[in-house]
Protein backbone atom coordinates (compact mmCIF):
# COMPACT_ATOMS: atom_id res chain seq x y z
CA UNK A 1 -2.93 86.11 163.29
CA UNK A 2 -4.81 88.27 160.66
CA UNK A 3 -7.56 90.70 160.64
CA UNK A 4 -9.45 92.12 157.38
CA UNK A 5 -11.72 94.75 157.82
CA UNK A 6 -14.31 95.44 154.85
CA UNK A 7 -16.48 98.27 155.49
CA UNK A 8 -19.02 100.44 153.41
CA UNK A 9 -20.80 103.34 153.67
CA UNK A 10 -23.62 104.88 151.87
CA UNK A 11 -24.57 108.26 151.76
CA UNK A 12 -27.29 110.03 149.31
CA UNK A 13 -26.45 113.36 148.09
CA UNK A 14 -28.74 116.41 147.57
CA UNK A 15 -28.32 116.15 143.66
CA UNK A 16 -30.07 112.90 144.30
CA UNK A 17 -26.92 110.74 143.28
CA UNK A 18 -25.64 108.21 145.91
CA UNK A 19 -21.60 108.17 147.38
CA UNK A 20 -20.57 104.65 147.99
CA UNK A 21 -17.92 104.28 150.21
CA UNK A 22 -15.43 101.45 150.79
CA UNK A 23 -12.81 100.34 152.47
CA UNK A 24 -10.19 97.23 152.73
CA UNK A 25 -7.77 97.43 155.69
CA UNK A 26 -5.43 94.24 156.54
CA UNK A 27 -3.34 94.11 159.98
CA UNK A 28 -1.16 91.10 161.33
CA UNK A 29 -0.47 91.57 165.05
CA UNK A 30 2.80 90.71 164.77
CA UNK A 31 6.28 91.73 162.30
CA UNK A 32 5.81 90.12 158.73
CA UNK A 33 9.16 89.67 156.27
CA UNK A 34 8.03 91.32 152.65
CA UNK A 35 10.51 91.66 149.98
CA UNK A 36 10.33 95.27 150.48
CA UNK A 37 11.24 95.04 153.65
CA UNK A 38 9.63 94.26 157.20
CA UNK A 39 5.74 95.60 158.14
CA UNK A 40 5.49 96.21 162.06
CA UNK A 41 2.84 94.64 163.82
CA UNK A 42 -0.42 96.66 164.01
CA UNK A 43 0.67 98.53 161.07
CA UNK A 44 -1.91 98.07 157.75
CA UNK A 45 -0.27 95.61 155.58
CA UNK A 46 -2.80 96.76 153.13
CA UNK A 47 -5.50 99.92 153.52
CA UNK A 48 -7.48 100.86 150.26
CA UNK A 49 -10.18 103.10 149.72
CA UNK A 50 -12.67 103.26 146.75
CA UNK A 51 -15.63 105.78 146.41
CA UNK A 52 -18.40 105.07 143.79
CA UNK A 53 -20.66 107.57 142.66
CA UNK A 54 -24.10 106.45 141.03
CA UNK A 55 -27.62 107.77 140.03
CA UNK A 56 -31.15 106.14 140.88
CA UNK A 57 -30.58 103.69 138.00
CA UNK A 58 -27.23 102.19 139.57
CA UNK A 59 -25.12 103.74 136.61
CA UNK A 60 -21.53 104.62 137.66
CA UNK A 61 -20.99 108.21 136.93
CA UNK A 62 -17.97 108.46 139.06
CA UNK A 63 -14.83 106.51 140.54
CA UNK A 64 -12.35 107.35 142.96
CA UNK A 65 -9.65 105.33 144.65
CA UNK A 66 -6.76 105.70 147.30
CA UNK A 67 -4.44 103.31 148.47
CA UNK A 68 -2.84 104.42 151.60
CA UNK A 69 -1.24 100.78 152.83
CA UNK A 70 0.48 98.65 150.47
CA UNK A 71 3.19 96.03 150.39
CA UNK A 72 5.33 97.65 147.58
CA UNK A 73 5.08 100.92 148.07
CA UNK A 74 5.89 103.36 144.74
CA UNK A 75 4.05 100.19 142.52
CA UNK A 76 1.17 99.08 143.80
CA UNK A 77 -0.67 102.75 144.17
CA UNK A 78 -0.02 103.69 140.79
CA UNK A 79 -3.28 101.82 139.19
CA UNK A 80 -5.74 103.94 142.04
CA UNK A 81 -6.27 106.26 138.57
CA UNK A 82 -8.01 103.34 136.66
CA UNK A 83 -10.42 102.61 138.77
CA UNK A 84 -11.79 105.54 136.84
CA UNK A 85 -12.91 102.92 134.42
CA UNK A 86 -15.55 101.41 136.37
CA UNK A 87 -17.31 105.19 135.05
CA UNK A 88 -20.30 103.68 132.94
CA UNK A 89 -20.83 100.34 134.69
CA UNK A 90 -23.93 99.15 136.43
CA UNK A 91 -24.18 97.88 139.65
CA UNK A 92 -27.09 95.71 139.47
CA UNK A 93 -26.44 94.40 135.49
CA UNK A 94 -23.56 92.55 134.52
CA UNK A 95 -21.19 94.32 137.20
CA UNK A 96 -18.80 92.36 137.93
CA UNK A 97 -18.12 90.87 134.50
CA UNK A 98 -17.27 94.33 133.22
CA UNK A 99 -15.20 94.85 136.79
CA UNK A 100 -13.05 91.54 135.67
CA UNK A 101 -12.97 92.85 131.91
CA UNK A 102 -11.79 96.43 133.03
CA UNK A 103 -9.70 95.39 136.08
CA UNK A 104 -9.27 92.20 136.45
CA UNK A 105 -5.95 90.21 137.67
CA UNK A 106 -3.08 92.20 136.22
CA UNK A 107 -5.34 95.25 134.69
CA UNK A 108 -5.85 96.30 138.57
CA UNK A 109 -5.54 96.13 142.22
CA UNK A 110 -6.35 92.95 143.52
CA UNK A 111 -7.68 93.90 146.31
CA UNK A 112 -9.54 97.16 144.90
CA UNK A 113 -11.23 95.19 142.51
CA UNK A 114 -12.29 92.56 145.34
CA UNK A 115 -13.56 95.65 147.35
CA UNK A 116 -15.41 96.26 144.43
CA UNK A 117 -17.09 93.43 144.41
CA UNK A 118 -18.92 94.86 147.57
CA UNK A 119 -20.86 97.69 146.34
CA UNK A 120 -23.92 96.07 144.13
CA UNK A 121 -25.02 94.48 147.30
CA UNK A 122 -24.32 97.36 149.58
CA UNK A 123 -25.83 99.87 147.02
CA UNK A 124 -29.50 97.87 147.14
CA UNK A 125 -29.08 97.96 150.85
CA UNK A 126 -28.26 101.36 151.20
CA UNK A 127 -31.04 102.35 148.77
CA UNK A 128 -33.93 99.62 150.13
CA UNK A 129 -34.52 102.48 152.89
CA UNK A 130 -35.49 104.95 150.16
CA UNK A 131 -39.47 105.39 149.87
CA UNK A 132 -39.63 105.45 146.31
CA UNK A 133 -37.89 102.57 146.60
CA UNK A 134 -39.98 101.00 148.89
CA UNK A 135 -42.91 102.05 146.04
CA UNK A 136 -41.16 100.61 143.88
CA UNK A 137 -40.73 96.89 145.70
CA UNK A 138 -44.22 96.94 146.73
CA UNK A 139 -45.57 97.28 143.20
CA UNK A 140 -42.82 94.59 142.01
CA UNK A 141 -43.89 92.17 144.99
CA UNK A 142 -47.71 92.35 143.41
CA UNK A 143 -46.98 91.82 139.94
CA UNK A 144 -46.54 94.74 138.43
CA UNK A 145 -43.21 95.95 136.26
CA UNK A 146 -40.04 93.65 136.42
CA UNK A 147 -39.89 90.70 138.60
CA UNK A 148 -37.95 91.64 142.06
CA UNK A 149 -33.98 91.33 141.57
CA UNK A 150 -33.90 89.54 144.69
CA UNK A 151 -35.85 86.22 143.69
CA UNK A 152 -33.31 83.11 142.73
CA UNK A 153 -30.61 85.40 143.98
CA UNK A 154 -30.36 83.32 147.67
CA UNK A 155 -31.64 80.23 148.90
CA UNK A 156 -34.22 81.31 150.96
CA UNK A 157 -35.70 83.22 147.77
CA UNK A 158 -35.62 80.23 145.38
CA UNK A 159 -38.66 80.60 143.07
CA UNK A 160 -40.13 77.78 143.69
CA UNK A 161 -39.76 78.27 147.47
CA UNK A 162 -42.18 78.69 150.15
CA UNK A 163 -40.44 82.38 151.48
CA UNK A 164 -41.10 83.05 147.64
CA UNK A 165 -45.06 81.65 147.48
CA UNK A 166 -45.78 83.35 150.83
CA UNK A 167 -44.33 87.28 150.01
CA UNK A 168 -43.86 87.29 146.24
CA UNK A 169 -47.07 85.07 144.92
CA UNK A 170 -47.38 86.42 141.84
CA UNK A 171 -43.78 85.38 140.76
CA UNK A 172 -43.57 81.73 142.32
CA UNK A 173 -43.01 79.53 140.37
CA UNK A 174 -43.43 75.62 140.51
CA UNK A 175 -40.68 74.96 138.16
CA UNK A 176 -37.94 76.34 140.23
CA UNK A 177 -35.02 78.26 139.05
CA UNK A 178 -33.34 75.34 137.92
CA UNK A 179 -35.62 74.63 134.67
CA UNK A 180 -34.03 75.66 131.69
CA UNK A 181 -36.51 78.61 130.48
CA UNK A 182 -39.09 78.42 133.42
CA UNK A 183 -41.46 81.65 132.67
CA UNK A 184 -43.07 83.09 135.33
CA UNK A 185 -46.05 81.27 137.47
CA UNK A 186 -49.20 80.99 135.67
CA UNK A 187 -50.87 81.80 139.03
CA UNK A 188 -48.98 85.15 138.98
CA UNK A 189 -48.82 88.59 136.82
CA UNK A 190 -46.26 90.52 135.20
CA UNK A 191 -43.21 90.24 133.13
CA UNK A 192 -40.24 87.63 133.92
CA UNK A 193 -37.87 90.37 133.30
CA UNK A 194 -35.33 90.37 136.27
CA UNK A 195 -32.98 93.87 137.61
CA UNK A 196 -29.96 91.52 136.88
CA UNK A 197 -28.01 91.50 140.09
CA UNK A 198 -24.97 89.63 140.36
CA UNK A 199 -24.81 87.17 142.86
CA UNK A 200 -22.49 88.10 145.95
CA UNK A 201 -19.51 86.21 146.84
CA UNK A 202 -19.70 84.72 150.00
CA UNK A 203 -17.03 84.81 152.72
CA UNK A 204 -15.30 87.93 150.96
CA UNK A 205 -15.74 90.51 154.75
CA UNK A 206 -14.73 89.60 157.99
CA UNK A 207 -17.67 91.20 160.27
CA UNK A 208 -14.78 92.12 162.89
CA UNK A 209 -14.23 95.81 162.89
CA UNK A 210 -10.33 96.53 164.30
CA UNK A 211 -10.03 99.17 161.64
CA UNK A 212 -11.92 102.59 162.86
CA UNK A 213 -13.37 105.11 160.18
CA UNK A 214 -13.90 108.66 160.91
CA UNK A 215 -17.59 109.17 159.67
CA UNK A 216 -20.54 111.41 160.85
CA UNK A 217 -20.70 109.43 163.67
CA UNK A 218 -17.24 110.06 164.98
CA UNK A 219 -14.96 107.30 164.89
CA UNK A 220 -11.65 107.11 163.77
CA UNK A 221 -9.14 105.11 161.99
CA UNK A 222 -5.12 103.80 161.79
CA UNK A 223 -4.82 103.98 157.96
CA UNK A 224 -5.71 105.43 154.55
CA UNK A 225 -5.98 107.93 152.32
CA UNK A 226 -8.25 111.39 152.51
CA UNK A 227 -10.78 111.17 149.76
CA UNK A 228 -12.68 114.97 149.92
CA UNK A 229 -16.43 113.90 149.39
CA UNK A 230 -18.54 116.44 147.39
CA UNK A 231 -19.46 119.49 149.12
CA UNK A 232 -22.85 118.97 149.00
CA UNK A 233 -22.96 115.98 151.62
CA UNK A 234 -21.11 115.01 154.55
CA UNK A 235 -17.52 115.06 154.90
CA UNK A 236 -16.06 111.36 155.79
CA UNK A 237 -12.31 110.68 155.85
CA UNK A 238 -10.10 108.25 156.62
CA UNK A 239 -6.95 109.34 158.36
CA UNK A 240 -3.42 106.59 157.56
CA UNK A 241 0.53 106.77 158.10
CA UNK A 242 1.29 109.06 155.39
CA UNK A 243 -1.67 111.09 155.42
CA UNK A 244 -1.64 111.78 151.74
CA UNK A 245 -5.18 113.52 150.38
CA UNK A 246 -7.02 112.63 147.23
CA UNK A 247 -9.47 115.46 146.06
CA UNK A 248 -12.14 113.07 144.60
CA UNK A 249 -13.41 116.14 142.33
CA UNK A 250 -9.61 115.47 139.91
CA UNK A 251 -10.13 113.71 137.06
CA UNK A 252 -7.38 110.91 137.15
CA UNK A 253 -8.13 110.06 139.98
CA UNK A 254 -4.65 109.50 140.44
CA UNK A 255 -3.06 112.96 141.39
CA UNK A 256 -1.67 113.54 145.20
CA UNK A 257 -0.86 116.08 147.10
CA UNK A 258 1.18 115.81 150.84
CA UNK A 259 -1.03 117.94 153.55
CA UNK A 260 1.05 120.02 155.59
């Protein structure tokens, strides 16, 4: 009766900044009554698209957002240019408090700001491939520098855990993550000083992939917004009804212009 389609991809530029790419596309197979007026099956009930751009440190130093599909159309795309606000956030510290602060409930999109919610998670993934990175983890994994931002972040992880005791030994800890101001282990080195991730939400994606993006690889999609990547990486669109295009070099992030 309903299929949501959450998708991200990741790309890393040659000015050494990394492009996050999402998108949100909802489709009912069959006619659904709005108060605007009647949405044919197949047709994208909602599509957004939201581009981050951030550095090596996970500091936002660019937003861009499109919404190609929505229920009330002339209303509900006119917030895509304050999504420029999530400029000077952090993925991986205190993200999605200052996401709710900035554009939460009625100071955004509803389901721009849950897309959102995707890319602190997606941006570790995206950059755990990285061999610095990789340095980086290694060195963390020993004891040395900040304790590993993945540790008390799952289950499997717990502190106290055996996953924990068998890769990360020098910050297991008997006490658990539970005990009100555990330290690290005493059997372990370095600091207790964690990268601050947010926890993800669970159950926010459907893993079933109607929706079809056109990407380096070649596929293609039903419904969105153009957002021009830099010109210093690969270009990735996403083709929709109206085919409106969003540079995502203009400032407001808000400005459209109809292709011919």
């Amino acid at each position: 009766m309903h299929t949501r389609t959450v998708r991200v991809d990741a790309y890393r530029r040659d000015d050494g900044l990394w492009d996050l790419e999402a998108e949100l596309v909802d489709v009912k197979p069959h006619d659904t009554p709005l108060q605007s007026g009647v949405r044919k099956g197949g047709e994208a009930m909602h599509a957004m698209r939201l581009r981050v751009t951030v550095d090596e440190e996970f500091n936002v130093v660019d937003a861009v957002a499109a919404s190609d599909a929505v229920p009330y159309r002339g209303y509900c795309e006119t917030i895509v240019g304050d999504y420029r606000k999530l400029v000077g956030l952090n993925l991986v510290r205190g993200f999605r408090v200052g996401l709710r602060e900035r554009l939460g409930e009625y100071r955004g999109c509803t389901h721009l700001t849950e897309l959102a919610q995707s890319l602190p998670t997606a941006a570790i993934q995206a950059v755990a491939g990285d061999q610095r990175w990789y340095e980086e983890m290694m060195r963390q994994a020993e004891g040395h520098g900040p304790r590993p931002f993945q540790i008390d972040r799952c289950h499997a992880l717990r502190s106290d855990g055996p996953a924990v005791q068998r890769y990360y030994p020098a910050w297991f800890r008997l006490e658990g993550p539970d005990r009100a101001g555990g330290g690290p282990s005493s059997a372990g080195v370095g600091t207790n000083r964690s990268r601050g991730l947010d926890a993800p939400r669970s159950g926010d994606t459907d893993p079933m992939r109607s929706a079809r993006i056109d990407s380096p690889g070649g596929r293609t999609d039903s419904g969105g917004a153009r957002i021009d990547p830099p010109g210093d990486r690969t270009e990735h669109r996403i083709r929709g009804t109206d085919e409106r295009r969003i540079p995502a070099t203009d400032d407001s992030a808000a400005s459209t212009e109809e292709r011919p």
